[in-house]
PDB file of N, CA and C in Angstrom:
ATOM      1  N   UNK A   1    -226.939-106.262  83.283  1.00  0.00           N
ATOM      2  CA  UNK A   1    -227.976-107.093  82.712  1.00  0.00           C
ATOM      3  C   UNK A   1    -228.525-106.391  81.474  1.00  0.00           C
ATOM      4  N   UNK A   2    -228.749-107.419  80.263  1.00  0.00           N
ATOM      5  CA  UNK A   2    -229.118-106.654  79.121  1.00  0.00           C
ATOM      6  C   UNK A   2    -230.550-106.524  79.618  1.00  0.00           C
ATOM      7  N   UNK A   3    -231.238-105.267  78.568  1.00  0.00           N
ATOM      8  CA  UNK A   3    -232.252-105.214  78.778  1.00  0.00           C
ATOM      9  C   UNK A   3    -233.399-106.472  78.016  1.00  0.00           C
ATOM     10  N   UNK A   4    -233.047-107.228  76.758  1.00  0.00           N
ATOM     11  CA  UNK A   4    -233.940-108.377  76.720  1.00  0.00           C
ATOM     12  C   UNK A   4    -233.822-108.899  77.713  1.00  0.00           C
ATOM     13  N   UNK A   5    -232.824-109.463  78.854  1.00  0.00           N
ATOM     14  CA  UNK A   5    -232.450-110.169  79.909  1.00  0.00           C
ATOM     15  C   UNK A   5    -233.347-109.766  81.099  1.00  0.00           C
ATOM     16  N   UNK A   6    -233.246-108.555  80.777  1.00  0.00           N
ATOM     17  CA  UNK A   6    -234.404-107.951  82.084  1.00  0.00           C
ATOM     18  C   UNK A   6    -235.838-108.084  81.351  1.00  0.00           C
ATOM     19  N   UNK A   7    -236.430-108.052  80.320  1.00  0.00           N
ATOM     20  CA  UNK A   7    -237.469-107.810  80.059  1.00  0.00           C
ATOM     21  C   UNK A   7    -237.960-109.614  80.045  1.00  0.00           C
ATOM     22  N   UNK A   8    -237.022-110.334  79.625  1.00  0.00           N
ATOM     23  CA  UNK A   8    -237.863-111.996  80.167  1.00  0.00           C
ATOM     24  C   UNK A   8    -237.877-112.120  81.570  1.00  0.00           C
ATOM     25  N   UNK A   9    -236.579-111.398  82.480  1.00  0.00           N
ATOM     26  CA  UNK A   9    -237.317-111.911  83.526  1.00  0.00           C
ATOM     27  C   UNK A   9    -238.540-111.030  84.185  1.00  0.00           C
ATOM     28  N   UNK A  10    -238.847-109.961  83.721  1.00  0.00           N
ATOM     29  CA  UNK A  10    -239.629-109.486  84.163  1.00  0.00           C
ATOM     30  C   UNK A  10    -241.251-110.636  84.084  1.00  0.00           C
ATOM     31  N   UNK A  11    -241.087-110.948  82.529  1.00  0.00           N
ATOM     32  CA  UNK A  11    -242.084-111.667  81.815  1.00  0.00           C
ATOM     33  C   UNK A  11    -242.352-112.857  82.703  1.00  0.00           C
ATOM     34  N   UNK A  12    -240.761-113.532  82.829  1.00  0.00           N
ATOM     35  CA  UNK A  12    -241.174-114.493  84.067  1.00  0.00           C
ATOM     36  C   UNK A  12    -242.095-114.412  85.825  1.00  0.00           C
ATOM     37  N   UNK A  13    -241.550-113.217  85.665  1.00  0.00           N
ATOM     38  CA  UNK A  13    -242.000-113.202  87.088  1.00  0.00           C
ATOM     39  C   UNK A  13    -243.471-112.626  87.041  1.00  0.00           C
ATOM     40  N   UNK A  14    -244.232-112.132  85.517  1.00  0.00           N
ATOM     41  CA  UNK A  14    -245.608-111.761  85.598  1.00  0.00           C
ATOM     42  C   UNK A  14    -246.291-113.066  85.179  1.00  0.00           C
ATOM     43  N   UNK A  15    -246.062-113.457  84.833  1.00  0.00           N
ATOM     44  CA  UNK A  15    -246.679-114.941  83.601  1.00  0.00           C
ATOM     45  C   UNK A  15    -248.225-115.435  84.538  1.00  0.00           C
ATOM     46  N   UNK A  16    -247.510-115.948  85.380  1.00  0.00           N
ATOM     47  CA  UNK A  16    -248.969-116.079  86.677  1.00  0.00           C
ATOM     48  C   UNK A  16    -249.872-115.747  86.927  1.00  0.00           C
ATOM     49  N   UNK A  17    -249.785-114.161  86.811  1.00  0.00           N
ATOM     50  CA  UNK A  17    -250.506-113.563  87.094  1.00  0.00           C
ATOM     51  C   UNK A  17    -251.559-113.466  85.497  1.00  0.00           C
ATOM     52  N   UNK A  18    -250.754-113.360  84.438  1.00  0.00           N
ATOM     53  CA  UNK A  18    -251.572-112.938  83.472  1.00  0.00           C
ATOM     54  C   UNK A  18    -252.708-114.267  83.093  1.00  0.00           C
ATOM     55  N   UNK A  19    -253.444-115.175  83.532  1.00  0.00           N
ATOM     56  CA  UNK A  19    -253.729-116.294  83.064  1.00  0.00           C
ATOM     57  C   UNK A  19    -253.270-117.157  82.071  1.00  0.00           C
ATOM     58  N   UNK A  20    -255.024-117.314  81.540  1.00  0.00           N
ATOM     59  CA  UNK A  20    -254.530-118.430  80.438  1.00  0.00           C
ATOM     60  C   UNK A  20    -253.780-117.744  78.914  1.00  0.00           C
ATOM     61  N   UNK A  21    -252.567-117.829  78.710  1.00  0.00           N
ATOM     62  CA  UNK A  21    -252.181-116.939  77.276  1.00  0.00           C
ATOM     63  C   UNK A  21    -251.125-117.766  76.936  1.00  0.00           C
ATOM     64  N   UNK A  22    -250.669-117.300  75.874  1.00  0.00           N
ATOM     65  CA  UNK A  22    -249.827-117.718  74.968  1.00  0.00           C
ATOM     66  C   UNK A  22    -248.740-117.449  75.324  1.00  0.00           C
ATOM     67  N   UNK A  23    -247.554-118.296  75.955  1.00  0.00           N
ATOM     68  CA  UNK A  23    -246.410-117.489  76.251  1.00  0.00           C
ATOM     69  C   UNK A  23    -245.203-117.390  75.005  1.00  0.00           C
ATOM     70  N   UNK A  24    -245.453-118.397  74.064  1.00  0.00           N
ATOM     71  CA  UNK A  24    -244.584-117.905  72.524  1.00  0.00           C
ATOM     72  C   UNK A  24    -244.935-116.790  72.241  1.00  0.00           C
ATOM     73  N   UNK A  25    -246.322-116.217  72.124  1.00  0.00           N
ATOM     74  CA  UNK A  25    -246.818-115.101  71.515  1.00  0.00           C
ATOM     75  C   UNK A  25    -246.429-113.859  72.274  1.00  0.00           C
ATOM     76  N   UNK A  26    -246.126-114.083  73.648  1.00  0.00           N
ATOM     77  CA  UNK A  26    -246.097-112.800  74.557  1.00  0.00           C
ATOM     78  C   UNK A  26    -244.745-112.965  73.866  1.00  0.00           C
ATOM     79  N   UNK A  27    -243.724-114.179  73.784  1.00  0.00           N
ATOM     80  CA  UNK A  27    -242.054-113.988  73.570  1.00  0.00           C
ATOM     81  C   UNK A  27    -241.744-113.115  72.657  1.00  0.00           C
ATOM     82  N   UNK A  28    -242.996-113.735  71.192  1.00  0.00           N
ATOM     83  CA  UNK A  28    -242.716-113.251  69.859  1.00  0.00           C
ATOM     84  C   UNK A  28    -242.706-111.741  69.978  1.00  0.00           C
ATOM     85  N   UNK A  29    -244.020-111.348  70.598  1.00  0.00           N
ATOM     86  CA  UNK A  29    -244.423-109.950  70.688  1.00  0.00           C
ATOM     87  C   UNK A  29    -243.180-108.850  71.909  1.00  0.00           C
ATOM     88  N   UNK A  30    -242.617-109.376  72.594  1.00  0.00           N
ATOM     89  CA  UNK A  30    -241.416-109.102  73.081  1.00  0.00           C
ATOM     90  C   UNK A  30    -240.349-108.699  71.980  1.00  0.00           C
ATOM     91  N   UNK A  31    -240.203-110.039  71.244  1.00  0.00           N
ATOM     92  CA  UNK A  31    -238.384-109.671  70.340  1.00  0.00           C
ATOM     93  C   UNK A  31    -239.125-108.663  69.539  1.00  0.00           C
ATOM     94  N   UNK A  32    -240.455-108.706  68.967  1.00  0.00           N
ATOM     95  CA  UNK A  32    -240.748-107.417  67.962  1.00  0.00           C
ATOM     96  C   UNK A  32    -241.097-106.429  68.359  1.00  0.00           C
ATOM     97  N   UNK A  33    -240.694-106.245  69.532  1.00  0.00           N
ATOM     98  CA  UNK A  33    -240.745-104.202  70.106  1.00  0.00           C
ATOM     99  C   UNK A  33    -239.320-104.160  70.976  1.00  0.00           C
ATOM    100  N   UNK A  34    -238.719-105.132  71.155  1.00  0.00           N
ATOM    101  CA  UNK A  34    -237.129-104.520  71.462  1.00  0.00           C
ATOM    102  C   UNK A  34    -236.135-104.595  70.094  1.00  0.00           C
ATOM    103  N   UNK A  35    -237.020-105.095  69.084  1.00  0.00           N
ATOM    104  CA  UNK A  35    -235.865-104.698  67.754  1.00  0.00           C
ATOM    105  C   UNK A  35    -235.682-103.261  67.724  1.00  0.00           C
ATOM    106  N   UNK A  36    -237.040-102.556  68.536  1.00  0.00           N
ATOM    107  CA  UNK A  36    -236.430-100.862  68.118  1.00  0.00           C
ATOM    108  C   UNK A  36    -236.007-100.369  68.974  1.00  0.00           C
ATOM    109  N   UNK A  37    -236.184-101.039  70.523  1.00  0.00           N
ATOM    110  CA  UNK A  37    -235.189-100.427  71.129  1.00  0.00           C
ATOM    111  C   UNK A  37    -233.705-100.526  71.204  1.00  0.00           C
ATOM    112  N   UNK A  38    -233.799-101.454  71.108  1.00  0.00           N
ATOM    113  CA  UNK A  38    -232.060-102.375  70.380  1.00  0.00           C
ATOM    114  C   UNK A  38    -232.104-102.925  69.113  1.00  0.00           C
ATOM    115  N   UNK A  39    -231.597-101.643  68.154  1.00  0.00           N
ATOM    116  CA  UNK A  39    -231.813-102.185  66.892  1.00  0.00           C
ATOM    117  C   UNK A  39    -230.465-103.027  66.608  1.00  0.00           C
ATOM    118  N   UNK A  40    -230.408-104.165  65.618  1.00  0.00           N
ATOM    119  CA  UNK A  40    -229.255-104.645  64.753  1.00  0.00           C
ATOM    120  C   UNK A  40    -228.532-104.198  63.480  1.00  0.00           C
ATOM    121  N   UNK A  41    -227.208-104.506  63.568  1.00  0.00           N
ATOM    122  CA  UNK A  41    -227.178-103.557  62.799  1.00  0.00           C
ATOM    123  C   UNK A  41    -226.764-104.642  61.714  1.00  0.00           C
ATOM    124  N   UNK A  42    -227.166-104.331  60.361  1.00  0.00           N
ATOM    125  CA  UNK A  42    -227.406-104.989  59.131  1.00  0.00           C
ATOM    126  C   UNK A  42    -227.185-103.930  58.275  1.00  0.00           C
ATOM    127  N   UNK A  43    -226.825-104.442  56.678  1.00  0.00           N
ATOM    128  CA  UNK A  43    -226.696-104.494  55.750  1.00  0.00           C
ATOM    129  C   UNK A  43    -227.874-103.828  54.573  1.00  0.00           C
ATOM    130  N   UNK A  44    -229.425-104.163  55.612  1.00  0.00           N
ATOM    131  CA  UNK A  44    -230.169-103.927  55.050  1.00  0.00           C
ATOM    132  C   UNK A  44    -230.658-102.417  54.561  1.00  0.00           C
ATOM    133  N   UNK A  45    -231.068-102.062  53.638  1.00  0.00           N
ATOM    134  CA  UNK A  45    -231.485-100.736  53.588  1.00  0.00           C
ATOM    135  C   UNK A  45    -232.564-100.094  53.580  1.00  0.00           C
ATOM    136  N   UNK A  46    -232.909 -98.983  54.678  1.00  0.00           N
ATOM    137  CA  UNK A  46    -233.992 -98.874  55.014  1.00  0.00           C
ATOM    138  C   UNK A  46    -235.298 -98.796  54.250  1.00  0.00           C
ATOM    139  N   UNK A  47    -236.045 -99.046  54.193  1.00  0.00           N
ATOM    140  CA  UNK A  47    -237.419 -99.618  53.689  1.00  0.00           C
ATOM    141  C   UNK A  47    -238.586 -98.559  53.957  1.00  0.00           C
ATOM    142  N   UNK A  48    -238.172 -97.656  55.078  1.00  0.00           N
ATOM    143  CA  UNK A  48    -239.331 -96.477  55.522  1.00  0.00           C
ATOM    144  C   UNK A  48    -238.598 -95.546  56.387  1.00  0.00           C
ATOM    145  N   UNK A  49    -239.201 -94.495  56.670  1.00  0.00           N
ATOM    146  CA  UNK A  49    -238.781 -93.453  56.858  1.00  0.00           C
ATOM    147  C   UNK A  49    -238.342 -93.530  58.331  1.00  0.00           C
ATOM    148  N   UNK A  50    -237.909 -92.592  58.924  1.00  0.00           N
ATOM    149  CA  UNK A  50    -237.529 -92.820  60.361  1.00  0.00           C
ATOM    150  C   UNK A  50    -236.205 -92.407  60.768  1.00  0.00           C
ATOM    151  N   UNK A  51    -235.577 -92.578  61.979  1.00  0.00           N
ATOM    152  CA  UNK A  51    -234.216 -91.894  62.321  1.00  0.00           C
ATOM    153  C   UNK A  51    -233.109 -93.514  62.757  1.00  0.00           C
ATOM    154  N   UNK A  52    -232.287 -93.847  61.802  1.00  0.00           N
ATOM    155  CA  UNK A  52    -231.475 -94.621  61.815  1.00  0.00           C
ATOM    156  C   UNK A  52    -229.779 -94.064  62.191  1.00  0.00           C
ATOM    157  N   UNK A  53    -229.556 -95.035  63.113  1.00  0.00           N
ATOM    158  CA  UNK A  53    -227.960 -95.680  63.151  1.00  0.00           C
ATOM    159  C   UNK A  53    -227.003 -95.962  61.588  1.00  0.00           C
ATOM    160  N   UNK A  54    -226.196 -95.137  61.513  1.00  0.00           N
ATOM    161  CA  UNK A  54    -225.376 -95.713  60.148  1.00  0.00           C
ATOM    162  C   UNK A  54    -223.885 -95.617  60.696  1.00  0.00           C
ATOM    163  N   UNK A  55    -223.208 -97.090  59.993  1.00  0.00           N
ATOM    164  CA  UNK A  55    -222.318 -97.312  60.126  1.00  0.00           C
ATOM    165  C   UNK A  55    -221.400 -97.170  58.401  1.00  0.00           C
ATOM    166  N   UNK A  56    -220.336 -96.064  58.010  1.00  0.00           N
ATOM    167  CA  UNK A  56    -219.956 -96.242  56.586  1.00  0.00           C
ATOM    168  C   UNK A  56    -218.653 -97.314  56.724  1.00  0.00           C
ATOM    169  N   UNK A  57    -218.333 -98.048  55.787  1.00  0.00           N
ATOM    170  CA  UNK A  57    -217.530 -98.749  55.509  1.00  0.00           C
ATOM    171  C   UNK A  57    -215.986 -98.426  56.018  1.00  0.00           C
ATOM    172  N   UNK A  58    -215.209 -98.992  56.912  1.00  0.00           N
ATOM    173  CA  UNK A  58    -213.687 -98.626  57.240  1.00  0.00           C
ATOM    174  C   UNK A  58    -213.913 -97.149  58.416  1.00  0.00           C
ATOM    175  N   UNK A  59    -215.555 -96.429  58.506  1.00  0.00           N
ATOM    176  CA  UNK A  59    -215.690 -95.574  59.795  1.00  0.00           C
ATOM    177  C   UNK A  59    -215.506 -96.418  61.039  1.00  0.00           C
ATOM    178  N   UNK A  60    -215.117 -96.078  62.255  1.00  0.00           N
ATOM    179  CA  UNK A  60    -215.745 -96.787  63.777  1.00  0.00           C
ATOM    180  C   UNK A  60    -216.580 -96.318  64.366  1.00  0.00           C
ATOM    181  N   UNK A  61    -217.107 -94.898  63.893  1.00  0.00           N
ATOM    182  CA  UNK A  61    -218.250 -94.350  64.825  1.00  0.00           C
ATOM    183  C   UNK A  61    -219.211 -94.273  63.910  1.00  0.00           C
ATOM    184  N   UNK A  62    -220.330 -94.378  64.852  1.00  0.00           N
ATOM    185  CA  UNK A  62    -221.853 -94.420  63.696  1.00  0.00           C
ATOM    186  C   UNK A  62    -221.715 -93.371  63.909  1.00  0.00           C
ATOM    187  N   UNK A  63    -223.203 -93.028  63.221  1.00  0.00           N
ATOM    188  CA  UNK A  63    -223.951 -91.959  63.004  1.00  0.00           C
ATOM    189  C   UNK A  63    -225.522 -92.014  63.151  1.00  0.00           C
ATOM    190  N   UNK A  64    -226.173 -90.464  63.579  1.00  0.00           N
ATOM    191  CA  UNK A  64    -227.011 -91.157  63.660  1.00  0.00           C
ATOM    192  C   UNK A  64    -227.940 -90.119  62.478  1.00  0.00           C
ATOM    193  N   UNK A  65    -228.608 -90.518  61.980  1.00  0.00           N
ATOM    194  CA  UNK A  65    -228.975 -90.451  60.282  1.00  0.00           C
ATOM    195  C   UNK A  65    -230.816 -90.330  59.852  1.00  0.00           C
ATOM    196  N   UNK A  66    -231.381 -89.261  59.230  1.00  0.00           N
ATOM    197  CA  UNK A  66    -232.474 -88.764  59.385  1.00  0.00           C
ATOM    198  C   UNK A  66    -233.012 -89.793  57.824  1.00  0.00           C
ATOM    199  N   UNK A  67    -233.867 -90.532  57.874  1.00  0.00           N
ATOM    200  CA  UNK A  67    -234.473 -90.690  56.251  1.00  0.00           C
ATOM    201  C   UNK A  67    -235.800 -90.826  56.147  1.00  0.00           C
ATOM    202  N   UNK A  68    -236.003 -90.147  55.026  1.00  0.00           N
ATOM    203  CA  UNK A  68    -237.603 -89.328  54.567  1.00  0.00           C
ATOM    204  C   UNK A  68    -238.008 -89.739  53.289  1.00  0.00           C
ATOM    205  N   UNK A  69    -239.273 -89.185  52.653  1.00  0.00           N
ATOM    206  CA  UNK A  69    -239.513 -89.409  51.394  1.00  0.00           C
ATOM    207  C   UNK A  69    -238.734 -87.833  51.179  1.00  0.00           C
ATOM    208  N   UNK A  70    -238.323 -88.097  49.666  1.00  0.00           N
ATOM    209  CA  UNK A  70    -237.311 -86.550  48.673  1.00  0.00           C
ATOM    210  C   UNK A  70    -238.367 -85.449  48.360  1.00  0.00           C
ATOM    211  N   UNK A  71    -237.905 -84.563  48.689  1.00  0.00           N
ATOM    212  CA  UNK A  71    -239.130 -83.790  47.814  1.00  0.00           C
ATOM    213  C   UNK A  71    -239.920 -83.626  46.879  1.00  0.00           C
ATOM    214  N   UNK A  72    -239.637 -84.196  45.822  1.00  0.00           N
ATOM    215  CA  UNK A  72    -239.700 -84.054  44.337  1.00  0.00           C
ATOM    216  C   UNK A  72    -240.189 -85.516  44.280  1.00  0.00           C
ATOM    217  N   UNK A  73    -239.845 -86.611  44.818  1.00  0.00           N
ATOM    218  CA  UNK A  73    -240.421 -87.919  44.606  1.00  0.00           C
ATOM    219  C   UNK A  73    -241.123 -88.570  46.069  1.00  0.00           C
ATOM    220  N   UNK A  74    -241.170 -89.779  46.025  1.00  0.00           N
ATOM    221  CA  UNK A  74    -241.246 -90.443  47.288  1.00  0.00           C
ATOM    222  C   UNK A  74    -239.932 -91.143  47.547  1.00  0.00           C
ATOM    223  N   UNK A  75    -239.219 -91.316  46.919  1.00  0.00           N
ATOM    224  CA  UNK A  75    -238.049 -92.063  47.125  1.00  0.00           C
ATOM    225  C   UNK A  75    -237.368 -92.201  48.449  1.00  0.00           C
ATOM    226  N   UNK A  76    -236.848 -92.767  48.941  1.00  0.00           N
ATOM    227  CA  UNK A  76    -236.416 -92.346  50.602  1.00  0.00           C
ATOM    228  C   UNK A  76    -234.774 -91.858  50.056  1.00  0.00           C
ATOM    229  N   UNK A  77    -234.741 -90.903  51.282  1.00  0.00           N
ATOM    230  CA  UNK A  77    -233.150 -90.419  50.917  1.00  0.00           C
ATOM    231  C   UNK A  77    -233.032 -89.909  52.516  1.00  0.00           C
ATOM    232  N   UNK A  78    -231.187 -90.406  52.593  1.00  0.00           N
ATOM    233  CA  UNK A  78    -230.601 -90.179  53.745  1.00  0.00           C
ATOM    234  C   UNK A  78    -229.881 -88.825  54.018  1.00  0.00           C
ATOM    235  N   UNK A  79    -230.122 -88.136  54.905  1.00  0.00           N
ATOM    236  CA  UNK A  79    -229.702 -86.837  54.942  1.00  0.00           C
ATOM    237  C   UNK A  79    -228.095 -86.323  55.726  1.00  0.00           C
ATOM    238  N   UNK A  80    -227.265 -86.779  54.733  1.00  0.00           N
ATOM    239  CA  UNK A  80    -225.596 -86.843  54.918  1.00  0.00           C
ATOM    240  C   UNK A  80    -225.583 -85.963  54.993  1.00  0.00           C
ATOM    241  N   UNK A  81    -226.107 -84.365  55.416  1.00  0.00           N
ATOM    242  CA  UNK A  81    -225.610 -83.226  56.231  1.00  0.00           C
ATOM    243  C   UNK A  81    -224.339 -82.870  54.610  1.00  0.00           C
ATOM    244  N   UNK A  82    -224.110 -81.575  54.935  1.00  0.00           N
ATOM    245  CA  UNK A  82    -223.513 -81.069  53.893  1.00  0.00           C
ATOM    246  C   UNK A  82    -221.900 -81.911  54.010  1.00  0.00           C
ATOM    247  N   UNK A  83    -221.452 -81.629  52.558  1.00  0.00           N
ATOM    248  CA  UNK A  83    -221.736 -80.972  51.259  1.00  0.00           C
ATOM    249  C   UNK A  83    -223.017 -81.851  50.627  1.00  0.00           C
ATOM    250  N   UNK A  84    -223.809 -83.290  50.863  1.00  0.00           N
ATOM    251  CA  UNK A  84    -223.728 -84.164  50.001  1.00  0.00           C
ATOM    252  C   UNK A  84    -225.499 -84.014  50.027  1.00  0.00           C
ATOM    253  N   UNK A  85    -226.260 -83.682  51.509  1.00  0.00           N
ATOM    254  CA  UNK A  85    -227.313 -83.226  52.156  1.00  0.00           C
ATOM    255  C   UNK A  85    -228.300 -84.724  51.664  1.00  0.00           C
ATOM    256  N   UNK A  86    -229.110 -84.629  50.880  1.00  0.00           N
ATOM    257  CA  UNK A  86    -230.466 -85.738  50.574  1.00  0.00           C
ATOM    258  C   UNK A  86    -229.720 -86.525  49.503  1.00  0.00           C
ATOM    259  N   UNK A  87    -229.380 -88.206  50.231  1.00  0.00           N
ATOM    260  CA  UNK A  87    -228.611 -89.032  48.887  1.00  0.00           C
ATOM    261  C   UNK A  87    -229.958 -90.356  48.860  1.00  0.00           C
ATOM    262  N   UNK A  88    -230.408 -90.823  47.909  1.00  0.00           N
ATOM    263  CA  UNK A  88    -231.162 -91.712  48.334  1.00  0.00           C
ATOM    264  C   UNK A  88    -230.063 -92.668  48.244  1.00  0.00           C
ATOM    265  N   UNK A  89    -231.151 -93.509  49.696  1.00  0.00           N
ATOM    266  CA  UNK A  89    -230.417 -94.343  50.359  1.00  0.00           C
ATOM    267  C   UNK A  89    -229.999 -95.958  49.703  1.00  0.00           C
ATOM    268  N   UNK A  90    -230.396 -95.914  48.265  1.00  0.00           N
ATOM    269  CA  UNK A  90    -229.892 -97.282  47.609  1.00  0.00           C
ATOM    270  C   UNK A  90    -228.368 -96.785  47.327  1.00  0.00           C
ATOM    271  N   UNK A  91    -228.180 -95.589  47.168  1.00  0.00           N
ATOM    272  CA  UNK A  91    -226.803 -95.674  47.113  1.00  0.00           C
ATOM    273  C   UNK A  91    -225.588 -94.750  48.253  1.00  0.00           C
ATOM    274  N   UNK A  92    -226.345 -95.117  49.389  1.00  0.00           N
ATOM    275  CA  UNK A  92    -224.966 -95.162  50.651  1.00  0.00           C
ATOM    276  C   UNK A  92    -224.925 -96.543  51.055  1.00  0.00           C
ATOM    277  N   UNK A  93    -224.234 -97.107  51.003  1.00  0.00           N
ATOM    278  CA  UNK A  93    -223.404 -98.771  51.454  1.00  0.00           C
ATOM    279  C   UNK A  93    -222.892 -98.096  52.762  1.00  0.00           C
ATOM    280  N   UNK A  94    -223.164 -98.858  53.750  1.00  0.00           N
ATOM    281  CA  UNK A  94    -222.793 -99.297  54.749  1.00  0.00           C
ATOM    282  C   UNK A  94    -223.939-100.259  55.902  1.00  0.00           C
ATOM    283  N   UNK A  95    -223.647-100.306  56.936  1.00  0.00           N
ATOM    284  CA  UNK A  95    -224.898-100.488  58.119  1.00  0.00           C
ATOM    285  C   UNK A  95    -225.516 -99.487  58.450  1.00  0.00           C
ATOM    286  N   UNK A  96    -227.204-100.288  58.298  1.00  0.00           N
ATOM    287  CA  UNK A  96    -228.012 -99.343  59.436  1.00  0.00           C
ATOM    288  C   UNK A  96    -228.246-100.298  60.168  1.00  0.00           C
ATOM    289  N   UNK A  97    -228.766 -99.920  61.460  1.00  0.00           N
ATOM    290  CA  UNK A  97    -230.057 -99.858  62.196  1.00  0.00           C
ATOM    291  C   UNK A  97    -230.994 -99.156  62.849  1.00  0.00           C
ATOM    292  N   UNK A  98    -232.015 -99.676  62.797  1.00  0.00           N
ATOM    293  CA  UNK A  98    -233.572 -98.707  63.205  1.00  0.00           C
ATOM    294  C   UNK A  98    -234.322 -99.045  62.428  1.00  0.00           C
ATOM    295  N   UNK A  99    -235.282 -98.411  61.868  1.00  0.00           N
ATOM    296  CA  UNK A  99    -235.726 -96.959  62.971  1.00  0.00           C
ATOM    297  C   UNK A  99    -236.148 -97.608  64.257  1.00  0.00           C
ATOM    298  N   UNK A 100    -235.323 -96.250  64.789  1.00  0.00           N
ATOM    299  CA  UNK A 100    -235.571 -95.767  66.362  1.00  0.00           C
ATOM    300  C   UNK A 100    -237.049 -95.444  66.148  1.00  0.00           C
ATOM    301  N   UNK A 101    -237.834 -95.638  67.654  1.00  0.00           N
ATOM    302  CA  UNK A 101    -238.926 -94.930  67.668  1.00  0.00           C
ATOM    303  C   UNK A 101    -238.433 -93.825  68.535  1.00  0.00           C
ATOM    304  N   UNK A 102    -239.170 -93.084  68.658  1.00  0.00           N
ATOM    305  CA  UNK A 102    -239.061 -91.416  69.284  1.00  0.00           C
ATOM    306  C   UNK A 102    -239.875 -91.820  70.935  1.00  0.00           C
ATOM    307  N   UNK A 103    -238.863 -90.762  71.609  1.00  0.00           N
ATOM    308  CA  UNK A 103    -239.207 -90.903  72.764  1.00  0.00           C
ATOM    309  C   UNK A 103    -240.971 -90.526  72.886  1.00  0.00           C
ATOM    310  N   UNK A 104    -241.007 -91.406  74.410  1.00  0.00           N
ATOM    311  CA  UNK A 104    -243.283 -90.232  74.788  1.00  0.00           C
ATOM    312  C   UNK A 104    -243.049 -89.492  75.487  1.00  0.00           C
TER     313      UNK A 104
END
C-alpha cells in the first residue's frame, strides 16, 4: 500500500471524529506535505535550498544532491562532488526532486 493510500485511509477512518471541517482542505493540506515525502520528479529547477534527488540525462541511478546559496553570491548551486564541486544549478539539466525535509 502506497503511503498517500495509507494516509487517506487513515483520514477516512478519523474524519468523524474531527467534527465540523473542511474535508478538501484537510485533502489539499495532505497532497502538500506528502510532496516532500514523496517527491516528483520534474524538470523543474530548484528554487531554494535543500537536499534533492537528481536524475542526469541517459544516467539510471539518481543521486542524491546538496543545494545552497554560493559563497560569493546568493545564487543556488548544486554540489557535484569533485572534480566539478559548486555548479549553479541553472546549468545542470536533468531531474530533480525535493527538497527532502530532514528527519526529527
Amino acid at each position: 500500500m502506497s503511503l498517500r493510500i495509507h494516509t487517506e485511509a487513515l483520514y477516512d477512518g478519523l474524519k468523524s471524529f474531527l467534527g465540523a471541517h473542511d474535508p478538501n482542505q484537510v485533502l489539499s493540506k495532505i497532497e502538500r506535505e506528502l510532496r516532500y515525502v514523496i517527491p516528483n520528479w520534474s524538470h523543474n529547477i530548484p528554487d531554494c535550498p535543500g537536499w534533492y534527488w537528481f536524475k542526469a540525462p541517459g544516467v539510471g541511478e539518481p543521486q542524491l544532491l546538496q543545494v545552497s546559496h554560493g559563497r560569493i553570491d546568493t545564487k543556488l548551486m548544486a554540489d557535484l562532488g569533485p572534480p566539478n564541486n559548486l555548479v549553479d544549478v541553472q546549468r545542470v539539466k536533468g531531474q530533480w526532486a525535493g527538497p527532502l525535509l530532514p528527519p526529527k
